[in-house]
C-alpha atoms as a PDB file:
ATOM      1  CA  UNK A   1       6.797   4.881  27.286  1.00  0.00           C
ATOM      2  CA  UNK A   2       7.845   7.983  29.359  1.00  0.00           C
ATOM      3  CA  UNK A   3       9.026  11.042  27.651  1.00  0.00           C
ATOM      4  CA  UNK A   4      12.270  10.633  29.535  1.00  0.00           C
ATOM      5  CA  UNK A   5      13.243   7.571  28.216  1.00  0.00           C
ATOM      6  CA  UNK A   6      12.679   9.350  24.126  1.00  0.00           C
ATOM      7  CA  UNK A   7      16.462  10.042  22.919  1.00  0.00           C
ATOM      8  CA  UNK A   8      15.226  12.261  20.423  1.00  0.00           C
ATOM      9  CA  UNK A   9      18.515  11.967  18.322  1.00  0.00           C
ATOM     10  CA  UNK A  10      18.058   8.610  17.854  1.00  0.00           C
ATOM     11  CA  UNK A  11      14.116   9.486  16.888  1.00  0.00           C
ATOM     12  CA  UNK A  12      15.154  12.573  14.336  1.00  0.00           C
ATOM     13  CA  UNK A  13      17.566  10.204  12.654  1.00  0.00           C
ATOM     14  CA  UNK A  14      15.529   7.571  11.934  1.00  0.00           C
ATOM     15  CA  UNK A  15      12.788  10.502  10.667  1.00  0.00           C
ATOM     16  CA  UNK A  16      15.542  11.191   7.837  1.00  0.00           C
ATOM     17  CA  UNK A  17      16.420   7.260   7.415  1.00  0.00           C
ATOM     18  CA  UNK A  18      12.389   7.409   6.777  1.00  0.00           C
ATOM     19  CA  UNK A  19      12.643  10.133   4.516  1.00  0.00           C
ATOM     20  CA  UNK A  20      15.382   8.947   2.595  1.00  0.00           C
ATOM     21  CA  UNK A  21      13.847   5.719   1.915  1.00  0.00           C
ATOM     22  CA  UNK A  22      10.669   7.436   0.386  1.00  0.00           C
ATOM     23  CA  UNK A  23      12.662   9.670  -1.587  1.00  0.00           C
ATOM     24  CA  UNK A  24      14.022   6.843  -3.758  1.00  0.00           C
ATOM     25  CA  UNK A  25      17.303   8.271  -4.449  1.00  0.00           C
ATOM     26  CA  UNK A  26      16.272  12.401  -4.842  1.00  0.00           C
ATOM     27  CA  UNK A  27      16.800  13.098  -1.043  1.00  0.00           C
ATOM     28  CA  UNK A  28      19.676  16.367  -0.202  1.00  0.00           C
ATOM     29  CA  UNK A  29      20.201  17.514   3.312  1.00  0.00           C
ATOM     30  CA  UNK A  30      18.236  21.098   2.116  1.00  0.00           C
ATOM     31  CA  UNK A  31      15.177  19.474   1.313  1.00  0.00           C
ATOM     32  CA  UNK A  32      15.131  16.952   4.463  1.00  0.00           C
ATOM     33  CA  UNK A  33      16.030  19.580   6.364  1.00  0.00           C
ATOM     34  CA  UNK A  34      12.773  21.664   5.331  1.00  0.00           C
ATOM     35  CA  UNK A  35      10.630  18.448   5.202  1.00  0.00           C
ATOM     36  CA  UNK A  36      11.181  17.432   8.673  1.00  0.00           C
ATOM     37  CA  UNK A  37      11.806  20.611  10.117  1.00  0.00           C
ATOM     38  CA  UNK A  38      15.530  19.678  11.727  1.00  0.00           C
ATOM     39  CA  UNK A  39      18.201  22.616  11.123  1.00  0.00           C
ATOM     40  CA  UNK A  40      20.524  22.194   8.361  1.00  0.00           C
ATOM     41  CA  UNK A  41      23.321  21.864  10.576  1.00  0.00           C
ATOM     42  CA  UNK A  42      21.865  18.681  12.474  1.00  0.00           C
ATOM     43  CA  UNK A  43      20.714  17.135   9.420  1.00  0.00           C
ATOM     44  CA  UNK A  44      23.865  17.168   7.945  1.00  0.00           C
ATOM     45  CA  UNK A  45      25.614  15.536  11.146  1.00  0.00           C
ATOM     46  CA  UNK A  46      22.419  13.351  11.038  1.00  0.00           C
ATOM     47  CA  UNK A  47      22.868  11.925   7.470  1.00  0.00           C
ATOM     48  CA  UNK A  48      27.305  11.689   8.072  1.00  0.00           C
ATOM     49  CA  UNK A  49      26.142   9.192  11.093  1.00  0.00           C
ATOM     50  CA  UNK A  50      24.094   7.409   8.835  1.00  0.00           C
ATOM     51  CA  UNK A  51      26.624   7.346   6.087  1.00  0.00           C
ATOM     52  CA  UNK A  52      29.659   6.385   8.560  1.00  0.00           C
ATOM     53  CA  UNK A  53      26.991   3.523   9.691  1.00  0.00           C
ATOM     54  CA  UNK A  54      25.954   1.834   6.149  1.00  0.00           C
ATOM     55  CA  UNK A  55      22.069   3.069   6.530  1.00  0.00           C
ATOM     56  CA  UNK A  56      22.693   5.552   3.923  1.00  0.00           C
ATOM     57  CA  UNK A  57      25.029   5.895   0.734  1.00  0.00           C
ATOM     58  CA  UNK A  58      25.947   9.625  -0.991  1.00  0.00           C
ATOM     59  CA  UNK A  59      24.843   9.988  -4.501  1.00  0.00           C
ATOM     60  CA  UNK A  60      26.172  12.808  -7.207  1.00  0.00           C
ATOM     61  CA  UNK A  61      24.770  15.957  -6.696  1.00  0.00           C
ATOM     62  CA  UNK A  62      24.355  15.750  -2.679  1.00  0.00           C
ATOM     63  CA  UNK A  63      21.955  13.342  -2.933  1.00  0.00           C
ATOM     64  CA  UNK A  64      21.314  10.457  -0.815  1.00  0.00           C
ATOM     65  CA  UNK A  65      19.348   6.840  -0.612  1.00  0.00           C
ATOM     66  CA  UNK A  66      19.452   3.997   1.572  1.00  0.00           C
ATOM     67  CA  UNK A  67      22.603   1.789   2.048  1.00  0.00           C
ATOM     68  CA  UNK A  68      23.425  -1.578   2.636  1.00  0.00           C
ATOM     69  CA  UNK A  69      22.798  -1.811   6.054  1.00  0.00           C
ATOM     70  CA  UNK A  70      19.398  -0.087   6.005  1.00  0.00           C
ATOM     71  CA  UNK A  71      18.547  -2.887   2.970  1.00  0.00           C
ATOM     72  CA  UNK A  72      19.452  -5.685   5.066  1.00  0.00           C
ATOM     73  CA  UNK A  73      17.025  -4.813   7.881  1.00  0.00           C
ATOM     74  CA  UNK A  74      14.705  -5.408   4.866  1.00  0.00           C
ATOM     75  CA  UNK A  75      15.748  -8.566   4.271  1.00  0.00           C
ATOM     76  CA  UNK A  76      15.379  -9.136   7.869  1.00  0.00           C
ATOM     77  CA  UNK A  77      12.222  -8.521   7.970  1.00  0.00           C
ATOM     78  CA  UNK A  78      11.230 -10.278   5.015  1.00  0.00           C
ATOM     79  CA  UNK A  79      12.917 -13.716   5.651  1.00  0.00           C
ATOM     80  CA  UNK A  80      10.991 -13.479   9.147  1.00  0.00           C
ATOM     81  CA  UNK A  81       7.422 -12.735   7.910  1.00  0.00           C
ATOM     82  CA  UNK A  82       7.348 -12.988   4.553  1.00  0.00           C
ATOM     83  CA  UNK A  83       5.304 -15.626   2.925  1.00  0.00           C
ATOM     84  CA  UNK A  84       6.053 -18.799   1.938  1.00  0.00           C
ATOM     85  CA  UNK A  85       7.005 -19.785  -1.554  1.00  0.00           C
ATOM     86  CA  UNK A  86       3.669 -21.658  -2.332  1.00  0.00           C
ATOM     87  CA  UNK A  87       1.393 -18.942  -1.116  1.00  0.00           C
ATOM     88  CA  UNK A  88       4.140 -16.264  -2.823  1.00  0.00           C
ATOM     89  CA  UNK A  89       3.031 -18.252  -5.982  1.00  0.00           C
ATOM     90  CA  UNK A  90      -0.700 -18.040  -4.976  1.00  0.00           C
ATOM     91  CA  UNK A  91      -0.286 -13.874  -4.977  1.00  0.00           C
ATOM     92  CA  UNK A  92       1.384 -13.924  -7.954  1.00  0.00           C
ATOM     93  CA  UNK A  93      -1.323 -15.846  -9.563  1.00  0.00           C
ATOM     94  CA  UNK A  94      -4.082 -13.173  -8.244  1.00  0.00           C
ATOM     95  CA  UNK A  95      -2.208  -9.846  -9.910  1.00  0.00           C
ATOM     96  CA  UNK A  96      -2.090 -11.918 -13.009  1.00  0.00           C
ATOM     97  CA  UNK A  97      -5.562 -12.561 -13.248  1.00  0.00           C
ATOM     98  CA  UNK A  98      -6.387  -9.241 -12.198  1.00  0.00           C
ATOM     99  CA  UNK A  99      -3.841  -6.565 -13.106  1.00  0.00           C
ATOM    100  CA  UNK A 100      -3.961  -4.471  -9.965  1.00  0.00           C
ATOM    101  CA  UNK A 101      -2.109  -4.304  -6.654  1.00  0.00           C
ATOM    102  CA  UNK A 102      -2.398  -7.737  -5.158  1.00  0.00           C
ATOM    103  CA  UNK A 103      -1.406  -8.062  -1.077  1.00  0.00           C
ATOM    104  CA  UNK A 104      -0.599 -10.918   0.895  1.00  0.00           C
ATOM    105  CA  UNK A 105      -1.240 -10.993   4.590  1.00  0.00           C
ATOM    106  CA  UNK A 106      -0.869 -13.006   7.369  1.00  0.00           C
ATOM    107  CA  UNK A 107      -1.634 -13.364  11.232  1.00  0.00           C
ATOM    108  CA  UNK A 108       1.367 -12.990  13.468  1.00  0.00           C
ATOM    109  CA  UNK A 109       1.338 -12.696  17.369  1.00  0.00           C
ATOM    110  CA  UNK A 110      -2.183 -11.191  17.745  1.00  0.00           C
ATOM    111  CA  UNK A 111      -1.876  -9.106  14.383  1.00  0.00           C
ATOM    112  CA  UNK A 112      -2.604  -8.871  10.857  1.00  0.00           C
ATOM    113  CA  UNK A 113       1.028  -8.308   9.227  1.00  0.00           C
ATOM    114  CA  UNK A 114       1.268  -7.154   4.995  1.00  0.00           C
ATOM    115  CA  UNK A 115       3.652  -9.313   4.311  1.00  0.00           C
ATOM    116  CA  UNK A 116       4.382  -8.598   0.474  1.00  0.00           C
ATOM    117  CA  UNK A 117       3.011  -7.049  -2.536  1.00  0.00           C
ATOM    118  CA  UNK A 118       2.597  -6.400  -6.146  1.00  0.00           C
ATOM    119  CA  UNK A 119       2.190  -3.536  -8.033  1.00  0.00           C
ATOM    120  CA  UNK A 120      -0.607  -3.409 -10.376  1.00  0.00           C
ATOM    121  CA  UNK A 121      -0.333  -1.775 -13.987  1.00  0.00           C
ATOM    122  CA  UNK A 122      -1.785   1.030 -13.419  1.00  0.00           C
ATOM    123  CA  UNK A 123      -0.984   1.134  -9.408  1.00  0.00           C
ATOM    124  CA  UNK A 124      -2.402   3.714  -6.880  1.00  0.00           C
ATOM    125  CA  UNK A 125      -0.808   5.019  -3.960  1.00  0.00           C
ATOM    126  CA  UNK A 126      -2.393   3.855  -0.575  1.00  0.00           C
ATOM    127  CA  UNK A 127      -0.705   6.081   2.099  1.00  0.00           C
ATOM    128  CA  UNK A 128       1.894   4.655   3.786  1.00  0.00           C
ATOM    129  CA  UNK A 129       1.370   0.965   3.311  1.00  0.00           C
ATOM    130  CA  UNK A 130       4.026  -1.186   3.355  1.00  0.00           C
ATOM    131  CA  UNK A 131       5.244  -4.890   4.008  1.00  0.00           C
ATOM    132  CA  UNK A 132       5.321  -4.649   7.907  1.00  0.00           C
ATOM    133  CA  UNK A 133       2.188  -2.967   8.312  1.00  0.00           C
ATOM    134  CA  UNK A 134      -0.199  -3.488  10.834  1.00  0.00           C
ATOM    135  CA  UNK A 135      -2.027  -0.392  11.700  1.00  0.00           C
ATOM    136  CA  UNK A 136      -5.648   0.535  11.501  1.00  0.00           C
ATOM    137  CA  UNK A 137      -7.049  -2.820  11.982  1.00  0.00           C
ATOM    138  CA  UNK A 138     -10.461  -1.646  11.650  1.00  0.00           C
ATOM    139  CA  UNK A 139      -9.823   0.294   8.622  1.00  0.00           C
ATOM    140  CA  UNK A 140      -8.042  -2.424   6.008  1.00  0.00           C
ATOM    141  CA  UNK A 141     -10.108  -4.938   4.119  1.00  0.00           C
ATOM    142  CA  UNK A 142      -7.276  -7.471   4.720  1.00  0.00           C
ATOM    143  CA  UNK A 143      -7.846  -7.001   8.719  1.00  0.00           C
ATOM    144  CA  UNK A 144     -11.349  -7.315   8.560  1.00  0.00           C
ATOM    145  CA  UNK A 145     -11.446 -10.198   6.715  1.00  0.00           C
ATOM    146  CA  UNK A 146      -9.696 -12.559   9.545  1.00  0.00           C
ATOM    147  CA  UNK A 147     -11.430 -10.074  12.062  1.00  0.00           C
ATOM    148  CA  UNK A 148     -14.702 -11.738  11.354  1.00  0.00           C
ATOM    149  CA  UNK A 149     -13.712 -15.224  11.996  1.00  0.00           C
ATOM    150  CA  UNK A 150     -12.131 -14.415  15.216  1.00  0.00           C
ATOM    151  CA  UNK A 151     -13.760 -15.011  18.308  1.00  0.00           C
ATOM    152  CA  UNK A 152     -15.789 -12.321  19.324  1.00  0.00           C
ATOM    153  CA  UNK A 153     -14.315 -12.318  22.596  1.00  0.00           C
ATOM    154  CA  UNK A 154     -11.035 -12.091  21.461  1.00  0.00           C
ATOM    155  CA  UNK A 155     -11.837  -9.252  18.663  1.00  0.00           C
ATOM    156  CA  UNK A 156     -13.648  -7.384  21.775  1.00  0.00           C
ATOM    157  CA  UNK A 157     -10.341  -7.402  23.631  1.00  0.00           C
ATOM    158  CA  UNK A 158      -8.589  -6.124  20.626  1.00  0.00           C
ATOM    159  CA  UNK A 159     -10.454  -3.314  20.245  1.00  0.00           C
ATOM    160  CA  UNK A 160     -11.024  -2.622  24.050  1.00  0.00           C
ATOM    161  CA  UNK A 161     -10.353   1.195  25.124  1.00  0.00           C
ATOM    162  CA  UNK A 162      -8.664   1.300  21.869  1.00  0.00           C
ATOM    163  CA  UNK A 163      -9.706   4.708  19.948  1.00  0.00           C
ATOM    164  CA  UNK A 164     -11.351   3.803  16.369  1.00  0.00           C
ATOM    165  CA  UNK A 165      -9.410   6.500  14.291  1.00  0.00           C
ATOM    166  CA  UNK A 166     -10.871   8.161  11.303  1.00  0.00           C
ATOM    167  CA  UNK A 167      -8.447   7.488   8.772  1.00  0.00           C
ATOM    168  CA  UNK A 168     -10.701   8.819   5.878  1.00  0.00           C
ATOM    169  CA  UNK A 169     -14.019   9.951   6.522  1.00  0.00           C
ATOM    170  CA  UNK A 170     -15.432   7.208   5.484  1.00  0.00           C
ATOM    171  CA  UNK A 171     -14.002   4.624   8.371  1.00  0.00           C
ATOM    172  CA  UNK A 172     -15.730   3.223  10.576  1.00  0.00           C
ATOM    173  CA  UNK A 173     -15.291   4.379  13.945  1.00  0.00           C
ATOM    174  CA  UNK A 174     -17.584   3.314  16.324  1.00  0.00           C
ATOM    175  CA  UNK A 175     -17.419  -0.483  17.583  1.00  0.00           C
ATOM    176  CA  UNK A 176     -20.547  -1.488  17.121  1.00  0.00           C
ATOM    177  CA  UNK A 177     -20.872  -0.521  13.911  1.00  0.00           C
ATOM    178  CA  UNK A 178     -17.956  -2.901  12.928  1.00  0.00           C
ATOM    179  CA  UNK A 179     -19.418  -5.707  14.832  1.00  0.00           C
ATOM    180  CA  UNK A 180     -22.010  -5.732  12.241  1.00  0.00           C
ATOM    181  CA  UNK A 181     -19.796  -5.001   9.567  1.00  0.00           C
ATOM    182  CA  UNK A 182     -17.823  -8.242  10.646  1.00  0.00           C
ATOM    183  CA  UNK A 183     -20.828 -10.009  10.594  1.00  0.00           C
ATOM    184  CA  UNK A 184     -21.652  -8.941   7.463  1.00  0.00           C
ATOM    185  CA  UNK A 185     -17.911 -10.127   6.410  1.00  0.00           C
ATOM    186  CA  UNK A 186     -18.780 -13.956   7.916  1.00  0.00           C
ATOM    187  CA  UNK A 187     -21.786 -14.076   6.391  1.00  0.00           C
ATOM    188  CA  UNK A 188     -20.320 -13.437   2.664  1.00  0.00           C
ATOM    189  CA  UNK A 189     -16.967 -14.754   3.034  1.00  0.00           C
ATOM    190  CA  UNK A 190     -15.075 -11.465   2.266  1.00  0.00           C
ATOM    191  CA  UNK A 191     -14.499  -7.768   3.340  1.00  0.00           C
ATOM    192  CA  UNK A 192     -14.388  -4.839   1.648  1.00  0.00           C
ATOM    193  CA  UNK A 193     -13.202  -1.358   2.222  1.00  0.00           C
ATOM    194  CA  UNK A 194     -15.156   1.389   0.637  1.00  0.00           C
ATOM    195  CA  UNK A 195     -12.387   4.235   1.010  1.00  0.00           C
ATOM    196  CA  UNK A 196     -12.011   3.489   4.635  1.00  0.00           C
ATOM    197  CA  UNK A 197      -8.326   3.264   4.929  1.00  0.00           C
ATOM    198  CA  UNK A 198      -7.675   5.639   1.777  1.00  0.00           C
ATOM    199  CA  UNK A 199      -9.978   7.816  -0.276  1.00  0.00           C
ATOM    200  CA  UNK A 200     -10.317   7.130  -3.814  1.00  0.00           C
ATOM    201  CA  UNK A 201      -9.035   3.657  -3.278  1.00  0.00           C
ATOM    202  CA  UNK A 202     -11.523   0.552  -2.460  1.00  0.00           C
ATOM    203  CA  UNK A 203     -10.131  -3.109  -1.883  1.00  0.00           C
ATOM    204  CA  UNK A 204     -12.050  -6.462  -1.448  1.00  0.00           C
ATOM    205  CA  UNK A 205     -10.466  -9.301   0.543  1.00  0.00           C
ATOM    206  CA  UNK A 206     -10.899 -13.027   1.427  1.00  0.00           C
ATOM    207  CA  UNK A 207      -9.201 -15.038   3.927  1.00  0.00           C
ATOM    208  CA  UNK A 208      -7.636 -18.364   4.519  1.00  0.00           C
ATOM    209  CA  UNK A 209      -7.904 -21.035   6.775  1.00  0.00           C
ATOM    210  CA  UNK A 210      -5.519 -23.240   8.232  1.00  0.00           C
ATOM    211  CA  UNK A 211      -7.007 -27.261   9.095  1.00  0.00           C
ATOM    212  CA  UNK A 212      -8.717 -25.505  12.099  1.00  0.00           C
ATOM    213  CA  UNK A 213     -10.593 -23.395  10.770  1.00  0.00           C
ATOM    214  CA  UNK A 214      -8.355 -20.918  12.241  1.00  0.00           C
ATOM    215  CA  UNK A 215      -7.540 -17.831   9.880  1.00  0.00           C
ATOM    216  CA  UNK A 216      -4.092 -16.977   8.980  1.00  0.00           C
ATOM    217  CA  UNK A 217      -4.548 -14.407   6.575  1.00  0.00           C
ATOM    218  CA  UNK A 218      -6.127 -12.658   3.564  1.00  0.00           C
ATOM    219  CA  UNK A 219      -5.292 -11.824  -0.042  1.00  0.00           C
ATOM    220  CA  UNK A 220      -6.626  -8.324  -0.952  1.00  0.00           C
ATOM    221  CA  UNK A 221      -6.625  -6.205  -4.093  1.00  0.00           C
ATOM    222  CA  UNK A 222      -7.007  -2.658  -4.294  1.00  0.00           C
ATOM    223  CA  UNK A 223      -8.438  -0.384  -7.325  1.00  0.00           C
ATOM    224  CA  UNK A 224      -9.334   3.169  -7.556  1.00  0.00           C
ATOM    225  CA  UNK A 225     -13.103   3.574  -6.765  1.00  0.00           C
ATOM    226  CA  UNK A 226     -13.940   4.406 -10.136  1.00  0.00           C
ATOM    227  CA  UNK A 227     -12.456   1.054 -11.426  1.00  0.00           C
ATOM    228  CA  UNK A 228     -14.000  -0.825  -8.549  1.00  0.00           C
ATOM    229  CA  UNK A 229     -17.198  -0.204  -9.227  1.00  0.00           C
ATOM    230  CA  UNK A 230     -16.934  -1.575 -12.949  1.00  0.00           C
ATOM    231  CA  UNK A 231     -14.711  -4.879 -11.356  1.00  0.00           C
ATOM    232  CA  UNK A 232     -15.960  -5.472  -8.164  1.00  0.00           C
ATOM    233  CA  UNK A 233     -17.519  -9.013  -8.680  1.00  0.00           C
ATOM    234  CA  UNK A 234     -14.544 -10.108 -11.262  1.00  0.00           C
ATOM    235  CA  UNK A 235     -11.963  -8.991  -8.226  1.00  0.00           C
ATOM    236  CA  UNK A 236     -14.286 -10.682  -5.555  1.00  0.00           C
ATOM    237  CA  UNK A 237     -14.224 -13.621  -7.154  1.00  0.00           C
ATOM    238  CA  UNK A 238     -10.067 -13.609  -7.820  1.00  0.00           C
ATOM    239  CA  UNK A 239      -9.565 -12.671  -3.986  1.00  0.00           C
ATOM    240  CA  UNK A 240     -11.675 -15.749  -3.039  1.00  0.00           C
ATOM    241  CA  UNK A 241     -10.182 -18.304  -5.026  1.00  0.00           C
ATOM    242  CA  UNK A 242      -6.223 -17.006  -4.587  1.00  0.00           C
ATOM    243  CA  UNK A 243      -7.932 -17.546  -0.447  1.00  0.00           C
ATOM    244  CA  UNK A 244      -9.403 -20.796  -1.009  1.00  0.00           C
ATOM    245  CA  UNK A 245      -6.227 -22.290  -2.908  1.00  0.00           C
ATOM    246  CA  UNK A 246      -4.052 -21.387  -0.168  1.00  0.00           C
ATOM    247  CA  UNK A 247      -7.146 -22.749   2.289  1.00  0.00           C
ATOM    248  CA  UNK A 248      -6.603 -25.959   0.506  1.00  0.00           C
ATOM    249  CA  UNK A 249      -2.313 -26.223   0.831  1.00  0.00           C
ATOM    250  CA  UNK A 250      -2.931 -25.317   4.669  1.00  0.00           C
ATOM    251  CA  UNK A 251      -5.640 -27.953   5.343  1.00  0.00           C
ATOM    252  CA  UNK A 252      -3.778 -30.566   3.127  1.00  0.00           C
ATOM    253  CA  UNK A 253      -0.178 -30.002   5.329  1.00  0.00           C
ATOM    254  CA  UNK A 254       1.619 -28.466   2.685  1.00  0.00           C
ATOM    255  CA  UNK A 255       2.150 -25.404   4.789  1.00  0.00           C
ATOM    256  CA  UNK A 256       2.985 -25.287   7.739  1.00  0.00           C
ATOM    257  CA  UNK A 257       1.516 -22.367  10.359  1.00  0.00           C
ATOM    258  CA  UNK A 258       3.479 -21.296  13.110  1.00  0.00           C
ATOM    259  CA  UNK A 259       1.382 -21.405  16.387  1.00  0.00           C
ATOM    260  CA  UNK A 260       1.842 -17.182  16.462  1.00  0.00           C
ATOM    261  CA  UNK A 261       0.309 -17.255  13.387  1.00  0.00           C
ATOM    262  CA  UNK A 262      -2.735 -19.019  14.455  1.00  0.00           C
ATOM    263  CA  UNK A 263      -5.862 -16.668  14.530  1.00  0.00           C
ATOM    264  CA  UNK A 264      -7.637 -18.799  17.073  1.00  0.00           C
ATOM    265  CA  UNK A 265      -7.078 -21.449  20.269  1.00  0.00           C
ATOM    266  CA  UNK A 266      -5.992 -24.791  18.566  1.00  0.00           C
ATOM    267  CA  UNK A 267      -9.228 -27.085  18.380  1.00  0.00           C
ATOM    268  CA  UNK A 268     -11.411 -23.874  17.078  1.00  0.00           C
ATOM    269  CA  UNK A 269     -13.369 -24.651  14.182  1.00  0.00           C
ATOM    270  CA  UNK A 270     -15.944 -22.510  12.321  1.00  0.00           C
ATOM    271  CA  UNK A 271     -17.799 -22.976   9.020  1.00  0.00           C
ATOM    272  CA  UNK A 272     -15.666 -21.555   6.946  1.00  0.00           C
END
């Protein structure tokens, strides 16, 4: 996109929309104003627009969190791509067993999507990740997981002229180094990230198969390293069955997979 076409209104107020939304309610004009660097002034006429518009709501004390209109883009975007009730049940299922943050993803138009999430017990923070994410595809357990049983034409065109960023500094960043860590991922039926995508936080992942053999998505815990390293087989073996149940509603037609949601060409199989 050119620079020209950037209203950067429009860009600053969706920065303190952003900001509001992560503050959870503590947000005042002084300390969004120093956060994101905008002058007082303009974040105040900022945050009236946003009030006059629904996407925010004033609390006591100057404080501000999101409104009605900013929740309802939520619900937007979870009636779109959230997941269905069955494999909703499936997730819930897999933070019961285990106790930690439990993610469902799923394949939509060329990308893995999170498309909801439970907070573990004793829950860590893993940067910005959110339902809607799809960054770092080479960083996330999730991704790699329906990476592997991809084509490897089609993962080569993914990643082709694209810049393998070094989230932490243990990601992998050089292509052919995650071609064998995908094969490592088909061979064992799972992915894990080893404080790739956050440090201090490790997740394993399996993924599911539609009648295909297509992937659609992956279930994925994550733990603190420390933790990991005492649960890792226990949590491997959670991921993979939460995968495999949903595996068996797909192949049995009790789901239904839209064709953007399909990992590979109709007809593929594999022997997963």
């Amino acid at each position: 996109m050119s620079e020209k076409t950037v209203l950067h209104t429009l860009e600053r107020g969706l920065q303190v929309l952003e900001a509001v939304a992560a503050a959870d309610g503590t947000a005042t004009a002084k300390v969004l104003s120093r956060q994101l660097g905008i002058k007082l002034g303009t974040c105040y006429h900022l945050l009236r627009t946003l009030l006059a518009s629904g996407y925010v709501v004033r609390l006591p004390g100057g404080r501000y969190d999101v409104g009605h209109r900013a929740a309802s883009l939520n619900r937007h975007l979870q009636r779109r791509s959230g997941p269905s009730p069955e494999l909703a049940v499936i997730l819930t299922r897999l933070h019961n067993r285990t106790h930690e943050t439990s993610y469902i993803s799923g394949w939509y138009h060329g990308t893995l999507t999170l498309q909801h999430y439970i907070s573990g017990l004793h829950a860590v923070s893993v940067g910005n990740l959110d339902v809607g994410y799809t960054g770092h595809m080479h960083a996330r357990a999730s991704c790699k997981a329906v990476l592997a049983f991809l084509p490897e034409e089609q993962v080569a065109a993914m990643f082709k002229g694209v810049e393998l960023a070094a989230v932490t500094p243990h990601t992998i960043v050089d292509y052919n180094h995650l071609t064998v860590e995908l094969a490592r991922v088909r061979r064992q039926g799972y992915a894990v990230d080893r404080e790739e995508f956050s440090e201090g936080v490790c997740c394993v992942s399996a993924p599911s198969f539609d009648e295909t053999g297509s992937p659609t998505g992956a279930f994925t815990v994550s733990v603190p390293t420390a933790r990991f390293h005492e649960r890792q087989a226990a949590l491997t073996m959670a991921v993979r069955e939460a995968a495999s149940m949903a595996t068996g509603f797909l192949r049995a037609g009790h789901l239904a997979v839209h064709p953007a949601e399909r990992g590979k060409p109709p007809g593929h199989r594999d022997a997963s």
